[in-house]
N, C-alpha and C. Protein backbone atom coordinates (compact mmCIF):
# COMPACT_ATOMS: atom_id res chain seq x y z
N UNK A 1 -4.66 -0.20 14.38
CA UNK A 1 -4.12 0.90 13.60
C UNK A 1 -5.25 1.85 13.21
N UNK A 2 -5.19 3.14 12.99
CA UNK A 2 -6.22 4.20 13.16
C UNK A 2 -5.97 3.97 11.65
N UNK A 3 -6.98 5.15 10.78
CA UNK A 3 -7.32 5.57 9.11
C UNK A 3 -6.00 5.94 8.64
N UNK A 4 -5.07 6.98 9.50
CA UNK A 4 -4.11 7.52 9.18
C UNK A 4 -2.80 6.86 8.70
N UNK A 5 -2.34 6.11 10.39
CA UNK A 5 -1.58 4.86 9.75
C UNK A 5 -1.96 4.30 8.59
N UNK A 6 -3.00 3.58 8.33
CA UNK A 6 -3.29 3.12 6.75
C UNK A 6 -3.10 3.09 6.16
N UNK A 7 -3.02 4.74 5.65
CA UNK A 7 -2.95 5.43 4.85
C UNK A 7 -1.67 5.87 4.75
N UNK A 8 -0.87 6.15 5.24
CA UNK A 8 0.37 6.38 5.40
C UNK A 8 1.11 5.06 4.75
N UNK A 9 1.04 3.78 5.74
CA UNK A 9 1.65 2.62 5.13
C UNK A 9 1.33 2.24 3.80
N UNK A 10 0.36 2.41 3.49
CA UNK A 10 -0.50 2.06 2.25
C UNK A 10 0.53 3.18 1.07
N UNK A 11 0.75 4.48 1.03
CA UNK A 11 1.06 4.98 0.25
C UNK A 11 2.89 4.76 0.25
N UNK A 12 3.38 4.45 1.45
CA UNK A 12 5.00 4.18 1.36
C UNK A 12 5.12 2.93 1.03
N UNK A 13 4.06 1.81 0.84
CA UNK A 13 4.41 0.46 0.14
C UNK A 13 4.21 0.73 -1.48
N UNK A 14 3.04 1.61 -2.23
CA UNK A 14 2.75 1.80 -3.34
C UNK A 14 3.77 2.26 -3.90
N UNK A 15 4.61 3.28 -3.00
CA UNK A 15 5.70 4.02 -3.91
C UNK A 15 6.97 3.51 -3.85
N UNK A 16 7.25 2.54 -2.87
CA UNK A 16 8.37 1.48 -2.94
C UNK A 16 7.81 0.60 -3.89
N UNK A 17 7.18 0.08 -3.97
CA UNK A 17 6.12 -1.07 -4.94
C UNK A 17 7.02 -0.28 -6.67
N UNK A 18 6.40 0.76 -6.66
CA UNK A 18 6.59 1.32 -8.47
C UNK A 18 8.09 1.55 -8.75
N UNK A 19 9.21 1.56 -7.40
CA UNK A 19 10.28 2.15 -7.69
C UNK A 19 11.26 0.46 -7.88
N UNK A 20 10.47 -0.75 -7.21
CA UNK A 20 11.24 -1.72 -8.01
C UNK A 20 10.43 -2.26 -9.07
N UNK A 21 9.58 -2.02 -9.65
CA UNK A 21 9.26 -2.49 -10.35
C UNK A 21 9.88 -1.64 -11.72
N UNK A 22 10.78 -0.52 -11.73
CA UNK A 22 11.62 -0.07 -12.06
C UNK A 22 13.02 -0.96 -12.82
N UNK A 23 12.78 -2.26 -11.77
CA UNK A 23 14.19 -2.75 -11.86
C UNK A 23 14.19 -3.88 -13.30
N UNK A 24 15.79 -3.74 -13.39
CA UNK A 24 16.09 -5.01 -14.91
C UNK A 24 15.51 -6.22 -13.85
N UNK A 25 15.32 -7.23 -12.64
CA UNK A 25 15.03 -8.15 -12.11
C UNK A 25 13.99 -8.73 -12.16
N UNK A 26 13.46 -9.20 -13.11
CA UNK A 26 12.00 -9.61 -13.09
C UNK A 26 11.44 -9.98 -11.75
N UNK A 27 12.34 -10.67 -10.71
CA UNK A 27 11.99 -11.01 -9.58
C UNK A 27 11.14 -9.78 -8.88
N UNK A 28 12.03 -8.46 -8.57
CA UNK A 28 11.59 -7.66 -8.14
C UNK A 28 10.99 -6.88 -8.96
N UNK A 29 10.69 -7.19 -10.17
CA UNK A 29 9.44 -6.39 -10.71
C UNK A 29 8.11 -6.95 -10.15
N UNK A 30 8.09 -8.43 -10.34
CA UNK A 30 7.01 -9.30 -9.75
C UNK A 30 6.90 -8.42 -7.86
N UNK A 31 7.77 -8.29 -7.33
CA UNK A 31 7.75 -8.06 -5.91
C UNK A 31 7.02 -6.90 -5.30
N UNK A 32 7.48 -6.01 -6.50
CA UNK A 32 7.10 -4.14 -7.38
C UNK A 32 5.73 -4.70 -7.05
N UNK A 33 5.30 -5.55 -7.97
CA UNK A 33 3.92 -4.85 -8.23
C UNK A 33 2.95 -5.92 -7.01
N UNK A 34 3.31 -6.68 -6.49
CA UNK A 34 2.77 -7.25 -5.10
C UNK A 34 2.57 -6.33 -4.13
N UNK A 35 4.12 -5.60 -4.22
CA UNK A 35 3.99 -4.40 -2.63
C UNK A 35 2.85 -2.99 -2.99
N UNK A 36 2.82 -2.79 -4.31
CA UNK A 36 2.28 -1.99 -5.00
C UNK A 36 0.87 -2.16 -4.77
N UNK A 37 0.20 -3.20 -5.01
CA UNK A 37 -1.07 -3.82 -4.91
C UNK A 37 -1.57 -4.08 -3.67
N UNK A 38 -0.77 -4.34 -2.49
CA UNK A 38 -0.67 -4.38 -1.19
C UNK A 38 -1.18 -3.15 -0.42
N UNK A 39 -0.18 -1.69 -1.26
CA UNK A 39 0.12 -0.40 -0.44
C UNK A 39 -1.56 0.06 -1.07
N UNK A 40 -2.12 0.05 -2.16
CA UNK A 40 -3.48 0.19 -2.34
C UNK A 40 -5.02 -0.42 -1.85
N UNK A 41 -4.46 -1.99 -1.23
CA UNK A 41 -5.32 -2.01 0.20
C UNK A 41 -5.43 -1.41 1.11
N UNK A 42 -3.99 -1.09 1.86
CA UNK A 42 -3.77 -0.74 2.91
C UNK A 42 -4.51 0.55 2.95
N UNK A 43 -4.20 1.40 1.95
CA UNK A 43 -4.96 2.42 1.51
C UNK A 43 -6.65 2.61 1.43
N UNK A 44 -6.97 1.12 0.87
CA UNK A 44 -8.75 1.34 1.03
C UNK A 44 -9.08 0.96 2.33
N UNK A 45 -8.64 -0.06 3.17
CA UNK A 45 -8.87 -0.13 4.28
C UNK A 45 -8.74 1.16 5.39
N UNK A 46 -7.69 1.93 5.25
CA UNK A 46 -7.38 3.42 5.70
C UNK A 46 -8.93 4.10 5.78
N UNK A 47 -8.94 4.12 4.33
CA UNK A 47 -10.45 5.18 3.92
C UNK A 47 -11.96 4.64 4.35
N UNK A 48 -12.05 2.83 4.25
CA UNK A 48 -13.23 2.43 4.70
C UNK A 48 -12.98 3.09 6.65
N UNK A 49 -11.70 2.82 7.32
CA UNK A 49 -11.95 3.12 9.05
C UNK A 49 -12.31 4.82 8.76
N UNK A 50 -11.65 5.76 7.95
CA UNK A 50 -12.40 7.03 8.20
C UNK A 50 -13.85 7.37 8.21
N UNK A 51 -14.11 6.19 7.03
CA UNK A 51 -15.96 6.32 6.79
C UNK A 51 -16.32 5.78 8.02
N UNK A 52 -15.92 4.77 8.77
CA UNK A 52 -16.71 3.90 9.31
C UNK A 52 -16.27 4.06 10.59
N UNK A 53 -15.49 4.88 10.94
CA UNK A 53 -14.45 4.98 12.31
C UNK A 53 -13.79 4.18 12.91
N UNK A 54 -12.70 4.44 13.80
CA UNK A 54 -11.63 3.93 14.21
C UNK A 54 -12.13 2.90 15.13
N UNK A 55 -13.41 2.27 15.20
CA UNK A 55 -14.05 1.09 16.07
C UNK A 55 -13.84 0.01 15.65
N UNK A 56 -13.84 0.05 14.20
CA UNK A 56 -14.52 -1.00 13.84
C UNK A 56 -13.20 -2.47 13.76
């Protein structure tokens, strides 16, 4: 996966992530903030392949 993808997935898991953690379900609040925490890797990993390029 290139920086972009990454980054892309990374920010559509963060913002699904905050919109159940929204919910009365504690389950999917717990789930919220997993996918949430997830979509902000995906995200630094994104930004380390731009620094470091799409080789690595």
């Amino acid at each position: 996966m290139g920086e972009l993808t990454d980054k892309i997935k990374g920010n559509v898991n963060e913002a699904i992530g905050k919109v159940k953690q929204q919910s009365d379900n504690p389950d999917k609040r717990d789930e919220g903030a997993g996918q949430e925490i997830k979509g902000k890797g995906q995200q630094f990993i994104g930004k380390v392949k731009g620094a470091l390029g799409d080789d690595i």
